[in-house]
N, C-alpha and C. Protein backbone atom coordinates (compact mmCIF):
# COMPACT_ATOMS: atom_id res chain seq x y z
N UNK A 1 -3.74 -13.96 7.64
CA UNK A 1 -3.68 -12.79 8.49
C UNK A 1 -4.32 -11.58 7.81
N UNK A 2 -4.04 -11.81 6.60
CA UNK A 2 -4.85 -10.65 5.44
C UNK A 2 -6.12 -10.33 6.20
N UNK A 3 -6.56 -11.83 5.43
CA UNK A 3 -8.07 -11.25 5.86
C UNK A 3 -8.71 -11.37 7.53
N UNK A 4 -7.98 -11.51 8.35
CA UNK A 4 -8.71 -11.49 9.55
C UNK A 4 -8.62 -9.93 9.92
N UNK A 5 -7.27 -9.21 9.48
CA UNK A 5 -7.35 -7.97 9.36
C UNK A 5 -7.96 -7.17 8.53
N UNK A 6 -8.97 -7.54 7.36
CA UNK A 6 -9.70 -6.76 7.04
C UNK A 6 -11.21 -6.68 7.28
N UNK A 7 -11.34 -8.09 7.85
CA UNK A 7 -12.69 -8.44 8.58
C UNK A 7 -12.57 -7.12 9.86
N UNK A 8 -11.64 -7.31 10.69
CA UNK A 8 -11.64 -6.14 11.97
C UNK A 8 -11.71 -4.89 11.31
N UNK A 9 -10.69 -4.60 10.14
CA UNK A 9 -10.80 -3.14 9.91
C UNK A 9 -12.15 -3.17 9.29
N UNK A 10 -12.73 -4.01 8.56
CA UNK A 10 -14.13 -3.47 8.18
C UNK A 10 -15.40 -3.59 9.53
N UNK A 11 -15.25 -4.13 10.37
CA UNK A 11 -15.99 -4.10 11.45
C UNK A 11 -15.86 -2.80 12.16
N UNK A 12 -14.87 -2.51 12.42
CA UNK A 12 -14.27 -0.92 13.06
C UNK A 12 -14.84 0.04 12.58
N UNK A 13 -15.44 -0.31 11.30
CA UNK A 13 -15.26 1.00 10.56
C UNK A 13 -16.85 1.47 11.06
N UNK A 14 -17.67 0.45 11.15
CA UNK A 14 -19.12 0.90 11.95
C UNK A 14 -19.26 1.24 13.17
N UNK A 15 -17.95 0.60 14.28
CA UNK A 15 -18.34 1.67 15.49
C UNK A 15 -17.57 2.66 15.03
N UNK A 16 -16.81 2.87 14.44
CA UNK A 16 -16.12 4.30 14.25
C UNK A 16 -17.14 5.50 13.69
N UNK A 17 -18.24 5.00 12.73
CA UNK A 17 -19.60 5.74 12.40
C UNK A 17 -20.85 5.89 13.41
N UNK A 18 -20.58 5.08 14.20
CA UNK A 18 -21.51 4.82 15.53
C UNK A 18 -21.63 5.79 15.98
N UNK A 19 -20.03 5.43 16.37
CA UNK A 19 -19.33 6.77 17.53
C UNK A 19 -19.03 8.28 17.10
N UNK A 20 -19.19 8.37 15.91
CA UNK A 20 -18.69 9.70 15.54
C UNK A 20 -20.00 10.09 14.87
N UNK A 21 -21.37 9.27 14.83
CA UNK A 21 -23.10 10.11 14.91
C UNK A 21 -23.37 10.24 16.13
N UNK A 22 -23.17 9.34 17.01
CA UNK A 22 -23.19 9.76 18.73
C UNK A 22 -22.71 10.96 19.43
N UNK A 23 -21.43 11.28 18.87
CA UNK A 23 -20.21 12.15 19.03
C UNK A 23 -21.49 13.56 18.83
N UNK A 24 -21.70 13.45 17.00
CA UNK A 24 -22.23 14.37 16.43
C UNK A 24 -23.90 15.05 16.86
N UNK A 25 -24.22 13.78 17.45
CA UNK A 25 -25.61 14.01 18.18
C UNK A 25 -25.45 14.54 19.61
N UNK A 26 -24.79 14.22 20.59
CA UNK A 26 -24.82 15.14 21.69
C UNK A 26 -24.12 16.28 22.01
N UNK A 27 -22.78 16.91 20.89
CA UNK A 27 -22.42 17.86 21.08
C UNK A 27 -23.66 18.85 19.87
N UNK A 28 -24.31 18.54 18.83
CA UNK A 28 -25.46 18.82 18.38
C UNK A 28 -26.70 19.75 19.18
N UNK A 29 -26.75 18.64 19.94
CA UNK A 29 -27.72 18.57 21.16
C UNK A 29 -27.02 19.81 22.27
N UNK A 30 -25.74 19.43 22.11
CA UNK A 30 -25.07 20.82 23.34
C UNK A 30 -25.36 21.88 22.62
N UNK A 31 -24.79 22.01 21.30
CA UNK A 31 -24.56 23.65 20.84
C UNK A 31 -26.29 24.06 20.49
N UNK A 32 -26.86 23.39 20.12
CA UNK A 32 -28.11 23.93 19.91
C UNK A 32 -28.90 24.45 20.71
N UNK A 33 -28.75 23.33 21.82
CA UNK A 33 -29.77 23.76 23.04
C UNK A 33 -29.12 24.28 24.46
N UNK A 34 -28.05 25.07 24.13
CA UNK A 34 -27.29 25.90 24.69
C UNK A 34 -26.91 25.20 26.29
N UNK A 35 -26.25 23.99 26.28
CA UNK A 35 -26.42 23.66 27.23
C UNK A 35 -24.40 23.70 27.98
N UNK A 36 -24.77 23.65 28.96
CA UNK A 36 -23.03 23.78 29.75
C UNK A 36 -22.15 22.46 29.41
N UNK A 37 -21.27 22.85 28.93
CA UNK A 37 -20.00 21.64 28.98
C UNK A 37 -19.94 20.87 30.20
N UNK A 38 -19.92 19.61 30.37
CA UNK A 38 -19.17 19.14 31.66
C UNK A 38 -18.18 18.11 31.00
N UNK A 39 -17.53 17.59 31.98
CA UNK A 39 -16.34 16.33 31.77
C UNK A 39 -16.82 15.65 30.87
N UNK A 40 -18.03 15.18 31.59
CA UNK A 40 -18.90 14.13 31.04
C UNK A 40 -19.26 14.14 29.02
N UNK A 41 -19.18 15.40 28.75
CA UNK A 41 -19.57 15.71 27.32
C UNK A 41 -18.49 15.72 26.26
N UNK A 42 -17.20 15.59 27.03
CA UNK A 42 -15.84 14.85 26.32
C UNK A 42 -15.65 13.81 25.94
N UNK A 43 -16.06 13.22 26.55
CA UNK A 43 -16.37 11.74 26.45
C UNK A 43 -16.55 10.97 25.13
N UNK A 44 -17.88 11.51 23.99
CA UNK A 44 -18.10 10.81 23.22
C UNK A 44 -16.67 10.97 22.10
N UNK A 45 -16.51 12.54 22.40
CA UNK A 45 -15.28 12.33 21.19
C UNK A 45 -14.16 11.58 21.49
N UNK A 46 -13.82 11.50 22.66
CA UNK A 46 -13.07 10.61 23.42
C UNK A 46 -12.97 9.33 22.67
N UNK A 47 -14.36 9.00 22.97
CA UNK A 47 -14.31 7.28 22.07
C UNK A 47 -14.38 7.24 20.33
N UNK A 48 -15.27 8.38 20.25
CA UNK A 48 -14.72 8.53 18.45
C UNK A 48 -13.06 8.59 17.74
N UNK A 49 -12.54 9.42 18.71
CA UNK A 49 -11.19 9.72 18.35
C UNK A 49 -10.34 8.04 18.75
N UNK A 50 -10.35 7.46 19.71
CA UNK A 50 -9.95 6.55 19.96
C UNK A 50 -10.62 4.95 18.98
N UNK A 51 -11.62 5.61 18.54
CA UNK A 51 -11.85 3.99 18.09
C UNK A 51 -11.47 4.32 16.49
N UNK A 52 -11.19 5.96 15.64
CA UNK A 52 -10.63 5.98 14.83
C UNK A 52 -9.18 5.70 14.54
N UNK A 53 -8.30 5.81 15.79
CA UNK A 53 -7.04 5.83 16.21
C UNK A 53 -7.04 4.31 15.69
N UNK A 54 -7.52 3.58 16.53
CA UNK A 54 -7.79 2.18 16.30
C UNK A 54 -7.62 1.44 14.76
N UNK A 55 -8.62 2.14 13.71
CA UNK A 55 -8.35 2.14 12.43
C UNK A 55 -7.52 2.08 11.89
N UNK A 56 -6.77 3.51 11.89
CA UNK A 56 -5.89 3.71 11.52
C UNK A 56 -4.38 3.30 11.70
N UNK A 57 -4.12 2.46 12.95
CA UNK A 57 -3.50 1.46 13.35
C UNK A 57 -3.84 0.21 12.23
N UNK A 58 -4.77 -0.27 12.15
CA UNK A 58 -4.85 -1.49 11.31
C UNK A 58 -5.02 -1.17 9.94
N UNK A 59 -5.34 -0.07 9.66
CA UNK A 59 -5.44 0.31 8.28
C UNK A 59 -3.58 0.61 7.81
N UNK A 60 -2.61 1.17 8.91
CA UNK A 60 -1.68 1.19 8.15
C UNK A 60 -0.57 -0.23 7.96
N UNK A 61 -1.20 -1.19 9.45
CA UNK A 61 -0.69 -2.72 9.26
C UNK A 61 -1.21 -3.16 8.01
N UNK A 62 -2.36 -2.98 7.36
CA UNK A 62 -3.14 -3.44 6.04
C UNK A 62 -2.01 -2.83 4.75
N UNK A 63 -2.09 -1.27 5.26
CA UNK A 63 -1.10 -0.82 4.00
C UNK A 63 0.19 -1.36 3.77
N UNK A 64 0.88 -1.16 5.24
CA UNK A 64 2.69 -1.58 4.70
C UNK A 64 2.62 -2.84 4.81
N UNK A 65 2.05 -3.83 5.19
CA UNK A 65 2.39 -5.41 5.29
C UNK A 65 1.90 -6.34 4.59
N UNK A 66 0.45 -6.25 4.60
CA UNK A 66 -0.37 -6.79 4.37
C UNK A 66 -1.15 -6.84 2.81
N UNK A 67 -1.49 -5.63 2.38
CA UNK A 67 -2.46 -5.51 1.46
C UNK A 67 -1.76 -6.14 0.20
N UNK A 68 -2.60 -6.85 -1.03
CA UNK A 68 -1.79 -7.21 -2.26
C UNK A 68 -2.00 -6.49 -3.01
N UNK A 69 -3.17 -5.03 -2.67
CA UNK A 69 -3.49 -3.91 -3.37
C UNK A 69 -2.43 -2.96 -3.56
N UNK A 70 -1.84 -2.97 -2.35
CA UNK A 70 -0.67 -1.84 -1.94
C UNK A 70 0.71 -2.35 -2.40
N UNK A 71 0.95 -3.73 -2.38
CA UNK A 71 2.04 -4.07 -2.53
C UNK A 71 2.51 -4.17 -4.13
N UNK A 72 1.74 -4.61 -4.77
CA UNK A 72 1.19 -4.61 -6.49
C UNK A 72 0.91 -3.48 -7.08
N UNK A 73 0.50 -2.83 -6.14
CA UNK A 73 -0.30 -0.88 -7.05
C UNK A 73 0.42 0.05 -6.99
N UNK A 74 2.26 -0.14 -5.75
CA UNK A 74 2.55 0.89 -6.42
C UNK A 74 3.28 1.14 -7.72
N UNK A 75 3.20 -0.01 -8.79
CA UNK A 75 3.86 -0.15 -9.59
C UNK A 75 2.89 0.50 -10.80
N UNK A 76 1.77 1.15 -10.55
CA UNK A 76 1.24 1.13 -11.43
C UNK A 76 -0.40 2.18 -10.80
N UNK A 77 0.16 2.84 -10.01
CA UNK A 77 -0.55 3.69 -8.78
C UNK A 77 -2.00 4.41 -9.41
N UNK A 78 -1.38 5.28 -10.67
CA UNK A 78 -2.68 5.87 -11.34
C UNK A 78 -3.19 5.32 -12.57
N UNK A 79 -3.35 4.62 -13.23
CA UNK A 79 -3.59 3.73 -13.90
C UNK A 79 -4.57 2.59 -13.92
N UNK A 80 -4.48 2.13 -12.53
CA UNK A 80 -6.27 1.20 -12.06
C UNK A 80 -6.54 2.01 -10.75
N UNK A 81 -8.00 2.45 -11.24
CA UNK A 81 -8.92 2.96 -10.30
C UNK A 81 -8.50 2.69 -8.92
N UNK A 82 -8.42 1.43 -8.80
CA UNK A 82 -8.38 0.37 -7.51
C UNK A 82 -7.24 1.14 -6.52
N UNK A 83 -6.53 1.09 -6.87
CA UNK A 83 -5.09 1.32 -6.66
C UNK A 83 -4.33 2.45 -6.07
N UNK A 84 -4.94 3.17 -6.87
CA UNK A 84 -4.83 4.96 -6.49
C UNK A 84 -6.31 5.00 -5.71
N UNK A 85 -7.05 4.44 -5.29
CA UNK A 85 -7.91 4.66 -4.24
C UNK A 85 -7.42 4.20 -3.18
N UNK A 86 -6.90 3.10 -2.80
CA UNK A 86 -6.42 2.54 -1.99
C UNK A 86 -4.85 3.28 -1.99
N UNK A 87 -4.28 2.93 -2.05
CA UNK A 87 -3.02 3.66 -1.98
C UNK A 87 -3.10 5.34 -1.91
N UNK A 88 -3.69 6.08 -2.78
CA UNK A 88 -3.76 7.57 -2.44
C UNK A 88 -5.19 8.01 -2.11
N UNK A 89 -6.01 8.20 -2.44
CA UNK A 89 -7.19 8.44 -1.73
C UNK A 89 -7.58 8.05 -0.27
N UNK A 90 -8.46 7.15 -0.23
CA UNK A 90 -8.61 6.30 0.62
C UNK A 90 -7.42 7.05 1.94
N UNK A 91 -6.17 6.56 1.72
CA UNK A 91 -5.72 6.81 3.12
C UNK A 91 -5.14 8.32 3.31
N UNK A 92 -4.98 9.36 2.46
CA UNK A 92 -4.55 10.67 2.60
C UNK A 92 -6.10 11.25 3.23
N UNK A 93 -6.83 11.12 2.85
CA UNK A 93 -8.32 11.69 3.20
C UNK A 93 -8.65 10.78 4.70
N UNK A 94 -8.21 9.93 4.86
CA UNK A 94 -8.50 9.19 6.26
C UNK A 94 -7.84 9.85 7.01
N UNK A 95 -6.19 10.23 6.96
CA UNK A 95 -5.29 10.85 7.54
C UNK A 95 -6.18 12.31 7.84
N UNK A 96 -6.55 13.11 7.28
CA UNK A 96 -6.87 13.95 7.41
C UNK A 96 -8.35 13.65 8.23
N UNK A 97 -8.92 12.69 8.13
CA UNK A 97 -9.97 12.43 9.41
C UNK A 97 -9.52 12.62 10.88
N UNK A 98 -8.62 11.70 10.75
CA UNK A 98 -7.88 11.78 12.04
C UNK A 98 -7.19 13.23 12.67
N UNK A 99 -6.77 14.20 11.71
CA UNK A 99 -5.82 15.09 11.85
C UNK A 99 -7.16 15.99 12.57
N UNK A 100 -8.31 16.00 11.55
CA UNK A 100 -9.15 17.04 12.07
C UNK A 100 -10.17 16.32 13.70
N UNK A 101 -9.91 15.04 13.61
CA UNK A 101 -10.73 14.61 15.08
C UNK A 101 -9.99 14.75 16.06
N UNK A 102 -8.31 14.95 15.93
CA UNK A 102 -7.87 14.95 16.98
C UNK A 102 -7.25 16.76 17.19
N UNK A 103 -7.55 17.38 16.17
CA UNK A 103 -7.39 19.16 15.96
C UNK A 103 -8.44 19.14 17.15
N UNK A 104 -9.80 18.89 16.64
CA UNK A 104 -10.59 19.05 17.38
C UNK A 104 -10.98 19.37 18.81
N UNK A 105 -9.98 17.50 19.46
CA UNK A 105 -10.16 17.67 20.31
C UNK A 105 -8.87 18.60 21.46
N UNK A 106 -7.81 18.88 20.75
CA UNK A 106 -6.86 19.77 21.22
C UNK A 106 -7.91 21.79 21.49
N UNK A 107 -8.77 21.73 20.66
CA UNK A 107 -9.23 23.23 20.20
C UNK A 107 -10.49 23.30 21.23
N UNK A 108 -10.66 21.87 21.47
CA UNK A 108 -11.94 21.94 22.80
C UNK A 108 -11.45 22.32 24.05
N UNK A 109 -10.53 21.82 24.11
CA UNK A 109 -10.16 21.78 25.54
C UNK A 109 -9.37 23.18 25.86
N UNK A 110 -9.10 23.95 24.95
CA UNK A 110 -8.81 25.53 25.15
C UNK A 110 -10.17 26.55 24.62
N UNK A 111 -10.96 26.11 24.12
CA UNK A 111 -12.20 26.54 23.62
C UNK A 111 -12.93 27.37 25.53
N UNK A 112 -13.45 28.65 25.40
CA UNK A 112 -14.26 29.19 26.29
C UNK A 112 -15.70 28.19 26.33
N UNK A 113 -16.19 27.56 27.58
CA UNK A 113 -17.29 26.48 27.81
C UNK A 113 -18.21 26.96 26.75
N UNK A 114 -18.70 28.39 26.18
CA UNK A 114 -20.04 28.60 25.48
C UNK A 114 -19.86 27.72 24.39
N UNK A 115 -18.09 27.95 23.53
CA UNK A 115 -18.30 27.42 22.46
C UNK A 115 -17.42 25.90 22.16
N UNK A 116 -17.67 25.08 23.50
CA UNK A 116 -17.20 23.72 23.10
C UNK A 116 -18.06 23.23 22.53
N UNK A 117 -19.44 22.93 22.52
CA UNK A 117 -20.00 21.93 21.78
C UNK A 117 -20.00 22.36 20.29
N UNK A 118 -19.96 23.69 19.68
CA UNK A 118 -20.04 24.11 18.64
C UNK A 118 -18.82 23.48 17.78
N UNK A 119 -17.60 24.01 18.56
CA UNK A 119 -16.15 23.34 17.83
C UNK A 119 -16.57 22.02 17.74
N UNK A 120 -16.88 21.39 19.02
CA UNK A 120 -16.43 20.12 18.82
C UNK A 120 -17.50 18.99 17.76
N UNK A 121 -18.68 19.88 17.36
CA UNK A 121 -19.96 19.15 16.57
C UNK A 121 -18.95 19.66 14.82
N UNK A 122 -18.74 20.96 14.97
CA UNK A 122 -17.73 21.54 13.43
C UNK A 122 -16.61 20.05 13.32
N UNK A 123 -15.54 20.01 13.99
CA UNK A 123 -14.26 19.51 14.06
C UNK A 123 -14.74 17.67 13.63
N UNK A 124 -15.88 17.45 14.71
CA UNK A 124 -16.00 15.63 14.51
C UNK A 124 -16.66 15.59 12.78
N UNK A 125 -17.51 16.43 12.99
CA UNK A 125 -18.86 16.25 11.69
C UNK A 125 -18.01 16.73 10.54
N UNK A 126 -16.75 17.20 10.68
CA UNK A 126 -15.63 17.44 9.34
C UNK A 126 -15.03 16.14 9.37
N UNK A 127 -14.58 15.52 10.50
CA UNK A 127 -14.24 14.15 9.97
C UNK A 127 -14.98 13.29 9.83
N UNK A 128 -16.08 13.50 11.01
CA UNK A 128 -17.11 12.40 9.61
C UNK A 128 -17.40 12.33 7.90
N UNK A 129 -17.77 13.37 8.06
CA UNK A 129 -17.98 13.90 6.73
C UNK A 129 -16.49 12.95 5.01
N UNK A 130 -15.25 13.29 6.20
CA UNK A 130 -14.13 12.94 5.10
C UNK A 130 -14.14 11.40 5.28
N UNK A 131 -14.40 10.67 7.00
CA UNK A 131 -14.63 9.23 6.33
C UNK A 131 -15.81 8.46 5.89
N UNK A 132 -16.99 9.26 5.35
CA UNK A 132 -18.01 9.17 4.55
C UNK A 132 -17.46 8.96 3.40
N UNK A 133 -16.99 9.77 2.79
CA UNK A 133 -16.25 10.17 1.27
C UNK A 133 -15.40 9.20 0.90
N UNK A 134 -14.86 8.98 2.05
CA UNK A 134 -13.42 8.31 1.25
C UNK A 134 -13.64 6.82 2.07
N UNK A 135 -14.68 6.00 2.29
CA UNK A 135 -14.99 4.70 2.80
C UNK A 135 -15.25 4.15 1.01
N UNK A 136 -14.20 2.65 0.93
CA UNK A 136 -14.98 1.97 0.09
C UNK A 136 -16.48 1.73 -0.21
N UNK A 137 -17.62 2.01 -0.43
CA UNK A 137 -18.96 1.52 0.06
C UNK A 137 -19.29 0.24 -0.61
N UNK A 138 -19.83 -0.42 -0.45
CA UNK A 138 -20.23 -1.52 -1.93
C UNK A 138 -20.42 -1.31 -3.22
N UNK A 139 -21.14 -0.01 -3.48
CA UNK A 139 -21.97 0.51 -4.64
C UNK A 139 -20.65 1.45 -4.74
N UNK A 140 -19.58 1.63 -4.82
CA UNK A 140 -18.63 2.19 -5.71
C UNK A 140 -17.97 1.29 -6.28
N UNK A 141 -18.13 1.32 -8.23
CA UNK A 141 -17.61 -0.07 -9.10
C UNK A 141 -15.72 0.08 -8.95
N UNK A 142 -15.61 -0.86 -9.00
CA UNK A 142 -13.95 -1.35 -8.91
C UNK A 142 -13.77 -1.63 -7.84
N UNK A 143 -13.84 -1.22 -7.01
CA UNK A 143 -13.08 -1.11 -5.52
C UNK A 143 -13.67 -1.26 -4.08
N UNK A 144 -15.40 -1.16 -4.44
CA UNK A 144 -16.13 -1.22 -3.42
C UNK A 144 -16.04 -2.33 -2.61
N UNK A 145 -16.22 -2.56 -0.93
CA UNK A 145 -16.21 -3.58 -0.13
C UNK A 145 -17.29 -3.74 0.40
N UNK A 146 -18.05 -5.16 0.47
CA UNK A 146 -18.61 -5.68 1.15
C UNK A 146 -19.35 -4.64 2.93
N UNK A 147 -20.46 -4.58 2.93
CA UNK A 147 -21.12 -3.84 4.04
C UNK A 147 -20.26 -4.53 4.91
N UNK A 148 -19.99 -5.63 5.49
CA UNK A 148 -19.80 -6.05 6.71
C UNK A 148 -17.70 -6.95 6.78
N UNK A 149 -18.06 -7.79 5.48
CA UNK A 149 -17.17 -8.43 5.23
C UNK A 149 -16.69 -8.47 3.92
């Protein structure tokens, strides 16, 4: 069960980057080129916020149940790299992805129409930005994961 759940959470983790350069490209595209909010332009964060939600659902089944990183590391939390990435990094900085994608989208929807796309390109492109940072990549030694699997 481990790993079928980390195959999904590592699959997730690319539409969740999909969706949150998509996100970042048409509210981009709004605030720059001064264009009017409609329904329709909620939308992408809509699915960014939801397919991060998603994550973070299986990322915390990974933490409390699952992981032998989590279950083994907190005995010994700062001490291997591994460990305190996964256990404190990794998911306090994810948390805070989420906190600011879904700030976001609470601050849009009271936001005056000129300046929704502005908040909402600031608010996503801050959580992109934090699950850039704090994604295992391959090329980080100790702890890095696999591009796909």
């Amino acid at each position: 069960m481990h790993t079928f759940l980390m195959d999904i959470h590592s699959l997730n983790r690319w539409l969740v980057l999909i969706a949150a350069l998509y996100a970042l490209f048409v509210y981009g595209r709004g605030w720059f080129g001064r264009r009017s909010w409609t329904e329709q332009a909620r939308r992408p964060g809509v699915i960014f916020t939801i397919l991060l939600d998603i994550q973070v659902v299986l990322g915390v089944i990974l933490y409390v149940i699952f992981s032998p990183i989590t279950t083994q590391g907190f005995a010994n939390v700062m001490g291997n790299p591994a460990s305190r990435f996964f256990i404190m990094e990794h998911s306090v900085m994810m948390l805070l992805a989420v906190i600011f994608a879904h700030t976001g989208g609470i601050l849009i929807k009271r936001a005056k129409p000129e300046s929704k796309f502005k908040r909402a390109f600031l608010f996503y492109g801050i959580a992109f930005l934090i699950i850039l940072a704090s994604t295992p990549w391959p090329f980080m030694p100790g702890y890095g994961r696999p591009w796909l699997f």
